[in-house]
Structures are given as C-alpha cells and as structure tokens.
N, C-alpha and C. Protein backbone atom coordinates (compact mmCIF):
# COMPACT_ATOMS: atom_id res chain seq x y z
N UNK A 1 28.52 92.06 297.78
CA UNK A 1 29.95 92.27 297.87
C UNK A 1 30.63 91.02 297.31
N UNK A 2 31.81 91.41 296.35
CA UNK A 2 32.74 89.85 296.20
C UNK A 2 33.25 89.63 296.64
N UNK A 3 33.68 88.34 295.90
CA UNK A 3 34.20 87.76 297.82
C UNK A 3 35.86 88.11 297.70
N UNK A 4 36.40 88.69 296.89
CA UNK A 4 38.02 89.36 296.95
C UNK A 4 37.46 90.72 297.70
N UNK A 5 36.31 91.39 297.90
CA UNK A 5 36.22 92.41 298.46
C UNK A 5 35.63 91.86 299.90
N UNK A 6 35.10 91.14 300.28
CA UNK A 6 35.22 90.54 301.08
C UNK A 6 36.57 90.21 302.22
N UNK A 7 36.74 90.01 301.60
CA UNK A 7 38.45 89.03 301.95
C UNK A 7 39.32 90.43 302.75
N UNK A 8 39.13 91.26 301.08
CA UNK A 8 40.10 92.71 301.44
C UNK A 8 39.98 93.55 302.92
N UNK A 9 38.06 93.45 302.85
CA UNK A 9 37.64 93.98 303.86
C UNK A 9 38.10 93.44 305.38
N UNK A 10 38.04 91.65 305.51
CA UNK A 10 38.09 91.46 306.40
C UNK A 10 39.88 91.59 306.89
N UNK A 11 40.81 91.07 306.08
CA UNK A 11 42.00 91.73 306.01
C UNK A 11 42.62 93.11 306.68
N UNK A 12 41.84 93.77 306.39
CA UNK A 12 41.64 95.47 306.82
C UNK A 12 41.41 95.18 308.09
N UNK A 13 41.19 94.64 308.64
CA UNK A 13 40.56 94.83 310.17
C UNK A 13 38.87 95.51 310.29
N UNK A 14 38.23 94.65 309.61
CA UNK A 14 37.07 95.68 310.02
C UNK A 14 36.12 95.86 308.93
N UNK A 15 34.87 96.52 309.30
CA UNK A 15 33.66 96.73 308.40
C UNK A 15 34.11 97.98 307.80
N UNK A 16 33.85 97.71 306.80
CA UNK A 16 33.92 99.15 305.64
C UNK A 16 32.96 99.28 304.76
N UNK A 17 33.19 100.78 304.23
CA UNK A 17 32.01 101.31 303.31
C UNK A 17 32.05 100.66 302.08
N UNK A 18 31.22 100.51 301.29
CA UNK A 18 31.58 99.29 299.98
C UNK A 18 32.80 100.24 298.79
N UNK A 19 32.02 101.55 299.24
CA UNK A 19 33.44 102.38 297.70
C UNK A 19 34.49 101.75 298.72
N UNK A 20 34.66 101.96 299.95
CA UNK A 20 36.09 102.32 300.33
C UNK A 20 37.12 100.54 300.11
N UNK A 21 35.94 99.40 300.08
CA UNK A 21 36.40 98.11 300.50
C UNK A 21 37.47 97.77 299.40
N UNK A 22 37.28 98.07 298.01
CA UNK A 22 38.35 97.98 297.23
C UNK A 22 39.87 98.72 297.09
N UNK A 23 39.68 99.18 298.17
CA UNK A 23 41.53 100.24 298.40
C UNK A 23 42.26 100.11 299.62
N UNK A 24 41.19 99.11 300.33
CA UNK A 24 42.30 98.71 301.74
C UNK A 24 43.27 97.66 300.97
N UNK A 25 44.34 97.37 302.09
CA UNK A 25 44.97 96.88 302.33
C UNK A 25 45.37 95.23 302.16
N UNK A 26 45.48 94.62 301.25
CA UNK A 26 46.20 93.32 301.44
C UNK A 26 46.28 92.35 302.01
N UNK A 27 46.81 92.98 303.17
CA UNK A 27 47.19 92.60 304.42
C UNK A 27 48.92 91.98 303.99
N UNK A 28 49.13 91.29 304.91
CA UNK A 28 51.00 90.84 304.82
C UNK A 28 51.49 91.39 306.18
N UNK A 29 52.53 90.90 306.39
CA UNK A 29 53.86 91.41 307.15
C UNK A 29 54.26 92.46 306.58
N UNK A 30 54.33 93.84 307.84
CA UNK A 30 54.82 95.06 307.52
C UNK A 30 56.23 94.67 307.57
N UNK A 31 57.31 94.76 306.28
CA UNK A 31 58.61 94.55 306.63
C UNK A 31 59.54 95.68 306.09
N UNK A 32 58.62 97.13 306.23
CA UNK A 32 59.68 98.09 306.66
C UNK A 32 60.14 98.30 308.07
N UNK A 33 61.06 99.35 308.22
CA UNK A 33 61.84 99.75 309.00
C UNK A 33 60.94 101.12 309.78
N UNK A 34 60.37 101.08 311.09
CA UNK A 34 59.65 102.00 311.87
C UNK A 34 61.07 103.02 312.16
N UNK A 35 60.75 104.51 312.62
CA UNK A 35 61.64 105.39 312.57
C UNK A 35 60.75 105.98 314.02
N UNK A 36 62.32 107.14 314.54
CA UNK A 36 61.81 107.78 315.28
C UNK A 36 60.85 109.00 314.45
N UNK A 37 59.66 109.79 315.52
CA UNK A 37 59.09 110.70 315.38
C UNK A 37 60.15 112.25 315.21
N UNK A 38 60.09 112.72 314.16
CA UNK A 38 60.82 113.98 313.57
C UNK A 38 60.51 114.89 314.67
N UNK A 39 61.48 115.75 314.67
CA UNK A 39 61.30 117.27 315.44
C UNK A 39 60.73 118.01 314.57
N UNK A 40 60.73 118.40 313.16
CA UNK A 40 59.68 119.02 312.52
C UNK A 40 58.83 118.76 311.78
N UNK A 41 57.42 118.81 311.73
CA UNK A 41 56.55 117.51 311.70
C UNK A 41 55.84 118.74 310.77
N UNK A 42 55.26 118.70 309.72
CA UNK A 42 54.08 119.08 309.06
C UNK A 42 53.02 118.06 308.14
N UNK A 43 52.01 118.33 307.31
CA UNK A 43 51.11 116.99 306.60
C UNK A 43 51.23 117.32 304.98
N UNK A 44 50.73 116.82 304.89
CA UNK A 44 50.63 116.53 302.69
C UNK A 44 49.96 117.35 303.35
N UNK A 45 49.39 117.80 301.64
CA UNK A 45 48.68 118.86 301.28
C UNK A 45 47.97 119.91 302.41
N UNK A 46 49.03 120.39 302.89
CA UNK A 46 48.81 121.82 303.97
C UNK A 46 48.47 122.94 303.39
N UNK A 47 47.87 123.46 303.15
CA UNK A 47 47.65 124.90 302.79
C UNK A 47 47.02 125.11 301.37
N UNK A 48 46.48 123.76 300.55
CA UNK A 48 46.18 123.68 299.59
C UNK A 48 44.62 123.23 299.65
N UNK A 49 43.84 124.18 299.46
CA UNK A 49 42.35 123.90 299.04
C UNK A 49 42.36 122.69 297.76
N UNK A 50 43.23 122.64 297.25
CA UNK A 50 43.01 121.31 296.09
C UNK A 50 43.08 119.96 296.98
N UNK A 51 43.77 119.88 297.77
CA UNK A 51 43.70 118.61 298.47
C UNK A 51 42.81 119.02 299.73
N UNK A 52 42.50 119.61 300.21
CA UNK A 52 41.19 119.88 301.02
C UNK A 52 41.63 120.21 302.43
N UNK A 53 43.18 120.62 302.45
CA UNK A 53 43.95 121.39 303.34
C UNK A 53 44.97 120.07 303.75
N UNK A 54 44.50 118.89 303.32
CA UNK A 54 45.49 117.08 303.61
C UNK A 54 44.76 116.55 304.71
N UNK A 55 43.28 116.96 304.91
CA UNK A 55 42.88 116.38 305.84
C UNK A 55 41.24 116.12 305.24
N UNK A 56 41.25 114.66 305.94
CA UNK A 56 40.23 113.69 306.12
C UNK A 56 39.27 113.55 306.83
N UNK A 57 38.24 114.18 306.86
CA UNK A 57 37.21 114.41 308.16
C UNK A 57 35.66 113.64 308.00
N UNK A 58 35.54 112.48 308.95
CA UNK A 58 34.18 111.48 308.88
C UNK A 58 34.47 111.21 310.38
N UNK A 59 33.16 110.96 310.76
CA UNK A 59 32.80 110.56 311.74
C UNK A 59 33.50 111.08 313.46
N UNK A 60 33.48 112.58 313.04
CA UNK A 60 34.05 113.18 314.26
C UNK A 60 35.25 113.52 314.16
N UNK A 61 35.82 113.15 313.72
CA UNK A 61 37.72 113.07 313.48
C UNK A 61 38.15 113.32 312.19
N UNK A 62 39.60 113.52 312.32
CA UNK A 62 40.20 114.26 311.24
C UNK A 62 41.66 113.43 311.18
N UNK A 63 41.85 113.23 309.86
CA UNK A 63 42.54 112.08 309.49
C UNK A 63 43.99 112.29 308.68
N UNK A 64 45.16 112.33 309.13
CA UNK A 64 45.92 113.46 308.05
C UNK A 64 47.45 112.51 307.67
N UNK A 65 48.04 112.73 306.39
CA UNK A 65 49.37 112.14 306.10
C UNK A 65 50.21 113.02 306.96
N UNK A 66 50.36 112.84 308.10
CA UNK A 66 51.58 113.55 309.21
C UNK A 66 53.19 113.15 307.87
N UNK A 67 54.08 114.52 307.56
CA UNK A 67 55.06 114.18 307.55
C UNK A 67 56.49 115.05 308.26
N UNK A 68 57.58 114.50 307.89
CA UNK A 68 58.83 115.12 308.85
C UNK A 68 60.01 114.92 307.79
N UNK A 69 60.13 115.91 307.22
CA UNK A 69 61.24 116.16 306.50
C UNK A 69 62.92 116.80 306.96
N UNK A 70 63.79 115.70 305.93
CA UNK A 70 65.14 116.03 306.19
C UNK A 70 66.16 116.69 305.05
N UNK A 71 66.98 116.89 304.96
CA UNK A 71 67.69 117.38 303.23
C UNK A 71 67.59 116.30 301.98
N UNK A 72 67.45 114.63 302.88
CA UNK A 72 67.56 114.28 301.62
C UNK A 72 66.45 112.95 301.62
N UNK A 73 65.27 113.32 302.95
CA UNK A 73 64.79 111.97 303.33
C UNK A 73 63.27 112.41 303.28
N UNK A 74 61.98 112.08 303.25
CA UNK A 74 60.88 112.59 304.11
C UNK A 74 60.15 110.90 304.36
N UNK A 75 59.64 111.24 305.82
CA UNK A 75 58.96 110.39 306.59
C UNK A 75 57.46 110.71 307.11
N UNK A 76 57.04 109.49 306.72
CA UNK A 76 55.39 109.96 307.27
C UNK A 76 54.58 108.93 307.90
N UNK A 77 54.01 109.22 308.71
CA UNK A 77 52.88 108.84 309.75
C UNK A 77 51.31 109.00 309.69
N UNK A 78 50.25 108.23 310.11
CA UNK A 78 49.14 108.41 310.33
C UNK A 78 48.71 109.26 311.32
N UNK A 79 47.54 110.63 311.41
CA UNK A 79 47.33 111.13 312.70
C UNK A 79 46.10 111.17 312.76
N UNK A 80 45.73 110.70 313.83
CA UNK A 80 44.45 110.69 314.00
C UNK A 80 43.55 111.99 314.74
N UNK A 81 42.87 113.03 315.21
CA UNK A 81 42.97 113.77 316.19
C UNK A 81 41.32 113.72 316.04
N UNK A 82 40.82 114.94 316.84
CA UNK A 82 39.40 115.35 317.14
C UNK A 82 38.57 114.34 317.66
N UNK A 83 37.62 113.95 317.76
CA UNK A 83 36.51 112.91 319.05
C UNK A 83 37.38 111.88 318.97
N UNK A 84 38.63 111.60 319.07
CA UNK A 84 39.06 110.26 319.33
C UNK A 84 38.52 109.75 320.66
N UNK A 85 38.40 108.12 320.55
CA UNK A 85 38.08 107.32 321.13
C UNK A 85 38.81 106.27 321.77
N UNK A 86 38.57 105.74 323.06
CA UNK A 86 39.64 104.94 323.09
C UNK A 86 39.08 103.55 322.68
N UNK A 87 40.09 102.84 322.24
CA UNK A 87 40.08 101.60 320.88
C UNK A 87 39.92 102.43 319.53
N UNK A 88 40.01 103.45 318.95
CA UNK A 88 40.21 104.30 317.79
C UNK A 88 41.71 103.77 317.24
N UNK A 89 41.97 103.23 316.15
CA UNK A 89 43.32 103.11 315.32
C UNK A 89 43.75 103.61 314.24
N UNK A 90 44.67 103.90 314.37
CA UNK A 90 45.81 104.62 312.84
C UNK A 90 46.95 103.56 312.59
N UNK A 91 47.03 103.83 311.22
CA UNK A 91 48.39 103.38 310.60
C UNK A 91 48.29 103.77 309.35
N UNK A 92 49.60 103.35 308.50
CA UNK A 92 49.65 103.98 307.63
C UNK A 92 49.44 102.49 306.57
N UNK A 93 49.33 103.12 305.31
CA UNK A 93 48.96 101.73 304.37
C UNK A 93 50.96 102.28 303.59
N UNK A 94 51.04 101.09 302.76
CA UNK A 94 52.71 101.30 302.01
C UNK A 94 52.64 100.70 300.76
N UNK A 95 52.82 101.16 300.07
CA UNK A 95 52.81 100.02 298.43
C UNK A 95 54.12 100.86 297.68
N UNK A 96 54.42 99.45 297.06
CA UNK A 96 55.58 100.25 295.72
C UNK A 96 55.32 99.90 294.56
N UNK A 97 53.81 99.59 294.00
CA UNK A 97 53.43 98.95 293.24
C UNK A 97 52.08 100.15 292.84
N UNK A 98 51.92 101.54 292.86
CA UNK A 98 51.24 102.16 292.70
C UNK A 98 49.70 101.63 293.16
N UNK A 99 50.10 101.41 294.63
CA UNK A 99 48.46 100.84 295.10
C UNK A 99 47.73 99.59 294.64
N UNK A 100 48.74 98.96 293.93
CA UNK A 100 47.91 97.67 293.67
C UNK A 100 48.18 96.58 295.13
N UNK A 101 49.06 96.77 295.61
CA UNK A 101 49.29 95.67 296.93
C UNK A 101 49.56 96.67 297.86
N UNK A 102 49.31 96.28 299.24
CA UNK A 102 49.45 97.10 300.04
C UNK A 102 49.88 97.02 301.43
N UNK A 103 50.80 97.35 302.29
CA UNK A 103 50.97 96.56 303.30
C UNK A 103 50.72 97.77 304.39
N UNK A 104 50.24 97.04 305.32
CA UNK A 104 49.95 98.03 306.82
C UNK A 104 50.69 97.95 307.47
N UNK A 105 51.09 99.19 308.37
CA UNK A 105 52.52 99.43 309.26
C UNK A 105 51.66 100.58 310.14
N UNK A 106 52.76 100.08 311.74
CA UNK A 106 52.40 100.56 312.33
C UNK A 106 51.32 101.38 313.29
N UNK A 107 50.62 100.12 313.19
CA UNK A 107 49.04 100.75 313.99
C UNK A 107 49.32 100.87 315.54
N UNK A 108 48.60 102.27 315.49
CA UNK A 108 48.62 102.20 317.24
C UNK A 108 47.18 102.51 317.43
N UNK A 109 46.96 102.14 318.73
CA UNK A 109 45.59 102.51 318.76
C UNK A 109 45.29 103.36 320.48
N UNK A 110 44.28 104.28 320.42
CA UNK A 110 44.17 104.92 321.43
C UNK A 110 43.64 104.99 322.81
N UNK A 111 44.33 104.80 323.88
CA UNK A 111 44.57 104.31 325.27
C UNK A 111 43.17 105.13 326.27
N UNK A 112 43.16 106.20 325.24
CA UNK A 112 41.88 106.86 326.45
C UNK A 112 41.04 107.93 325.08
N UNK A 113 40.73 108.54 325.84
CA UNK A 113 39.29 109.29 324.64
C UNK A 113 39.67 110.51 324.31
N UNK A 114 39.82 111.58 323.41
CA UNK A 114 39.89 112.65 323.12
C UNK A 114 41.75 112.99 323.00
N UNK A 115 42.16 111.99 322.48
CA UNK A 115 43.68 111.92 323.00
C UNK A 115 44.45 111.44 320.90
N UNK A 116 45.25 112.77 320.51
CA UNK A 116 45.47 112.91 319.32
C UNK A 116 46.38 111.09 319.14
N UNK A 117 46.37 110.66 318.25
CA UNK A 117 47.12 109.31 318.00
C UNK A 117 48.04 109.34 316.79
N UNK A 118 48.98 108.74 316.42
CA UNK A 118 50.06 108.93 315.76
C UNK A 118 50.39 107.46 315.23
N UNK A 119 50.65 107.54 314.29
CA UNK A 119 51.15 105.31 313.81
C UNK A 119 52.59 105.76 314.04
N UNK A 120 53.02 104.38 313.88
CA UNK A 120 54.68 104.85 314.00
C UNK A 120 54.48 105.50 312.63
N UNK A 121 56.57 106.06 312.49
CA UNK A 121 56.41 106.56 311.72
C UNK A 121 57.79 105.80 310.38
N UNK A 122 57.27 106.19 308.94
CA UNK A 122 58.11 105.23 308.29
C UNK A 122 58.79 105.93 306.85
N UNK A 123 59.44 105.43 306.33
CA UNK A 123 60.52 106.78 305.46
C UNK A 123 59.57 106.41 303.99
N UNK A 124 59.06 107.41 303.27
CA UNK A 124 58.04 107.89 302.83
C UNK A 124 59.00 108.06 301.00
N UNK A 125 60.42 108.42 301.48
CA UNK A 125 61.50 108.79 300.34
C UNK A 125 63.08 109.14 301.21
N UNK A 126 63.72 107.94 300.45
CA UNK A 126 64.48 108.84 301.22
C UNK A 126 65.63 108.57 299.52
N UNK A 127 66.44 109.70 298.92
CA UNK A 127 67.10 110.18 298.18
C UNK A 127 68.50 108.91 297.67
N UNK A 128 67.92 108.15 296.51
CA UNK A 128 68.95 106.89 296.27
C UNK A 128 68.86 105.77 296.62
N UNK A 129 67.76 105.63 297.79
CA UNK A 129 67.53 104.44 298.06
C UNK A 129 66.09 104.14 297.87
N UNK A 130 65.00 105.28 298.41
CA UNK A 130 64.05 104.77 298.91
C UNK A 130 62.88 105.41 297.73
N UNK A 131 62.63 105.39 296.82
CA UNK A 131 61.69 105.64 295.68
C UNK A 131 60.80 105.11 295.21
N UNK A 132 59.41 105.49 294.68
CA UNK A 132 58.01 105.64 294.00
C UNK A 132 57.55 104.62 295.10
N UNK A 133 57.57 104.85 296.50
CA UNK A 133 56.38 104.61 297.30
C UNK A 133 55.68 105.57 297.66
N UNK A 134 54.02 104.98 297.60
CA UNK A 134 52.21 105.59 297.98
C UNK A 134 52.62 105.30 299.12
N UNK A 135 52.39 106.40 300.35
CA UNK A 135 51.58 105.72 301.51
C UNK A 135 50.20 106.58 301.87
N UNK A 136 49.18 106.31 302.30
CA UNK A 136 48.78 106.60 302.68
C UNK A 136 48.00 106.78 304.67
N UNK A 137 47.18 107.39 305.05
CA UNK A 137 46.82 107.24 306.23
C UNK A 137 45.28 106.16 305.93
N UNK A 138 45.30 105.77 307.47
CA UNK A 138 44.15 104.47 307.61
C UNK A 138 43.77 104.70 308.97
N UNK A 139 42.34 104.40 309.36
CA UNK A 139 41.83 104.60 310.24
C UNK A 139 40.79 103.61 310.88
N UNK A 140 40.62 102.49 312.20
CA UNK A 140 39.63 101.92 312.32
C UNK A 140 38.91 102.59 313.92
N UNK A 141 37.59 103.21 313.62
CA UNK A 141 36.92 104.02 314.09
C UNK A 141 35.53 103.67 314.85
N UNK A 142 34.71 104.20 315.53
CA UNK A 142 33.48 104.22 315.87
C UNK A 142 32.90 105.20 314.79
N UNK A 143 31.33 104.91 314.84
CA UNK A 143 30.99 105.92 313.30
C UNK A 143 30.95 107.22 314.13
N UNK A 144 30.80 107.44 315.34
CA UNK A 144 30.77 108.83 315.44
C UNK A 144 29.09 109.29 316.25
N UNK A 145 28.24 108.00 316.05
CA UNK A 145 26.87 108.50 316.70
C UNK A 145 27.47 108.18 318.53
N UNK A 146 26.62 108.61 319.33
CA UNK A 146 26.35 108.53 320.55
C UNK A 146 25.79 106.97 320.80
N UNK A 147 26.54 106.26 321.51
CA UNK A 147 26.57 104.90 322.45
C UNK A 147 26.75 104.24 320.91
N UNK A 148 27.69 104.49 320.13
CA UNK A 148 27.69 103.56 319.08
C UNK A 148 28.81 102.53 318.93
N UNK A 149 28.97 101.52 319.09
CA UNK A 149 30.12 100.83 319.47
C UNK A 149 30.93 100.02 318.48
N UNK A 150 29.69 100.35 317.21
CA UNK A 150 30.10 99.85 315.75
C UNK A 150 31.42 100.25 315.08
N UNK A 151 32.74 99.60 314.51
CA UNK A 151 33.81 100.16 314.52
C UNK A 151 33.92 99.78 312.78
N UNK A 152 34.54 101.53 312.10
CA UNK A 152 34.54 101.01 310.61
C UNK A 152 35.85 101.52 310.52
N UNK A 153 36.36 101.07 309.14
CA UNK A 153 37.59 100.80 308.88
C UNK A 153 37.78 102.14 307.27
N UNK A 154 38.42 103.33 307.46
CA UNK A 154 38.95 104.08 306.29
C UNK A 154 40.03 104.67 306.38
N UNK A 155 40.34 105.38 305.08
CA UNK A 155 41.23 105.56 304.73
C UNK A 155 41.09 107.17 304.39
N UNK A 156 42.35 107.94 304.47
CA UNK A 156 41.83 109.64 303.90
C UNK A 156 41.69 109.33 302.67
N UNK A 157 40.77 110.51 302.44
CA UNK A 157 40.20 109.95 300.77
C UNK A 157 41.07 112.06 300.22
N UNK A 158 42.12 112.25 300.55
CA UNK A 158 42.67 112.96 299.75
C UNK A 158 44.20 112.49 299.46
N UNK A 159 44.61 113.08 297.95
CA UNK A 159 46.03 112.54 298.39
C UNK A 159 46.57 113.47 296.42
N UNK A 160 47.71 113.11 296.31
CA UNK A 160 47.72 113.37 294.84
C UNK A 160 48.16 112.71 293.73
N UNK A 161 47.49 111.58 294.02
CA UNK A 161 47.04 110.36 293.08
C UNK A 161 45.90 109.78 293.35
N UNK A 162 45.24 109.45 292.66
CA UNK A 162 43.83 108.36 292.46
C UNK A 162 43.90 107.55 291.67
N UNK A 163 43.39 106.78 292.55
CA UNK A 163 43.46 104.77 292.17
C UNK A 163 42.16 104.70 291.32
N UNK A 164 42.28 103.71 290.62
CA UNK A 164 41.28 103.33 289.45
C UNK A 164 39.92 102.93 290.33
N UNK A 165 40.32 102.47 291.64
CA UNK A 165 39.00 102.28 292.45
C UNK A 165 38.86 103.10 293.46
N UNK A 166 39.43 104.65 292.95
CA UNK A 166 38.42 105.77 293.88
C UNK A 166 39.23 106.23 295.28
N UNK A 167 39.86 105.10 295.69
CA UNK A 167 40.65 105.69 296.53
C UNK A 167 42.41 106.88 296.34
N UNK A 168 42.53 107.17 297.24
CA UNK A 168 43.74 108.39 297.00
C UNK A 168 44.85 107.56 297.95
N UNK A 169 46.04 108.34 297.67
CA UNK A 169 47.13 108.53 298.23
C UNK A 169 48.23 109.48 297.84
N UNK A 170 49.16 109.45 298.66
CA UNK A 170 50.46 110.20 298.61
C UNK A 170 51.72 109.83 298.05
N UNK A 171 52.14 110.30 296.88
CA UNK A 171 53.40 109.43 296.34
C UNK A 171 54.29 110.54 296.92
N UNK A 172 56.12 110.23 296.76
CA UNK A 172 56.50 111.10 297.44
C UNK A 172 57.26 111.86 296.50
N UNK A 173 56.42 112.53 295.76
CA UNK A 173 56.72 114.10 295.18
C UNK A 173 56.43 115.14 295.98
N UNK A 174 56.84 116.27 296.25
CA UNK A 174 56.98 117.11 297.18
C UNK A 174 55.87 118.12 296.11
C-alpha cells in the first residue's frame, strides 16, 4: 500500500479494502450546514436495476443514499439498516470537486444492535445556490462473521458517476 493510501485510509477512520482505500475521504472539517430529517424521505437509485435498486449490501447490511426532496432543494443522508451493530457508523462523504477531495459529515454511530442508523442529514442541491456536489454514503462496520470485532471502513459502491479509482457516487441530477 502507498503511503498517500495509507494516510487516506487511516484518515477514513479505519481498515479498508485496498480497491476501496483510494476513494475515502480526505479527511478536514465538515463545514457544511447539518439539516433537519425530511418528512418525505426516499434513496438514489430506487427502482432502478441499473444502480442495483441504490443499495449497497456487504457484510450483513445494506447501505443506501437516503434522500428528501423539496420544489427547489434535495437533501441526503447515510442509512445504514440490516445486522447493524452497536459501534456500526454512517455518514455521508461531500466534495465539489468531482471526488477529488472529500469531506465527511455527520457520522452517527449505533447505540444498540439491529437498530436502522441515519448520518445527519445535508442539502445535496439546493436551486441557485447549492450546485455540482457528489455525496456519497460511508460506512465503518464489523465484517459481518460471528464474534468478529474487526471494524472496516466503505463506501456504497453504486451511484451515477464513477471515479477514475473505481469508486461511485451521487451527483445531484435527478
């Protein structure tokens, strides 16, 4: 491993898979603006076998771009659900630089076991102001075996863009 992938990795919070180590995160001060949770909440790519329905599934769990749309805004969140664990984390990754830098927002992490988790949530587009940001969802996990206490660090690997190093995300074209 190099040592900028190195770095990236440890940045990330955590051990990662070697494809995945080149598409985390940066690291930095998250210095957007956290929002409340929407009353109508749906995910990227819902209902579309091309993106694989917008959900992310390794190691027990299922990993999805939660969003909540308004007339002129949409906002999105990390969700974590299925064998969650407690110490299991979400957040979302943010770039306006088409994934070359990346900043993490809003990690929460989960208080007891089998219990769906949510990152805050953060404005994704909003109409005149807020344009050509990726976010994607992020996840730091147990792998999923029995008494395994080993915790790895990914990202959903669907989205509708791909990065030159393999990883995906969500720009906010509808």
């Amino acid at each position: 491993m190099t040592m900028a992938t190195a770095l990236t990795a440890t940045l990330a919070g955590g051990t990662v898979a070697a494809a995945e180590a080149g598409t985390m995160a940066q690291g930095g001060k998250c210095t957007y603006n956290k929002l409340g949770k929407p009353t109508f909440r749906s995910h990227k790519g819902k209902g579309d076998a091309k993106y694989d329905n917008g959900e992310t599934k390794k190691y027990g769990r299922e990993l999805i771009l939660s969003t909540g749309t308004g007339p002129s805004d949409d906002n999105s969140a990390a969700l974590l659900s299925g064998k969650v664990r407690k110490g299991d984390s979400v957040w979302v990754d943010i770039s306006h630089d088409k994934g070359k830098n990346w900043k993490t927002c809003g990690r929460v992490t989960a208080d007891k076991d089998d219990k769906k988790v949510y990152s805050s949530w953060y404005a994704h587009y909003r109409k005149g102001t807020i344009t050509k940001r990726v976010i994607r969802a992020c996840a730091k996990t147990t792998t999923g075996k029995a008494g395994n206490t080993k915790r790895v660090t990914w990202c959903a690997d669907v989205g509708d863009v791909k990065s030159k190093s393999g990883g995906y995300w969500w720009s906010d074209k509808d």
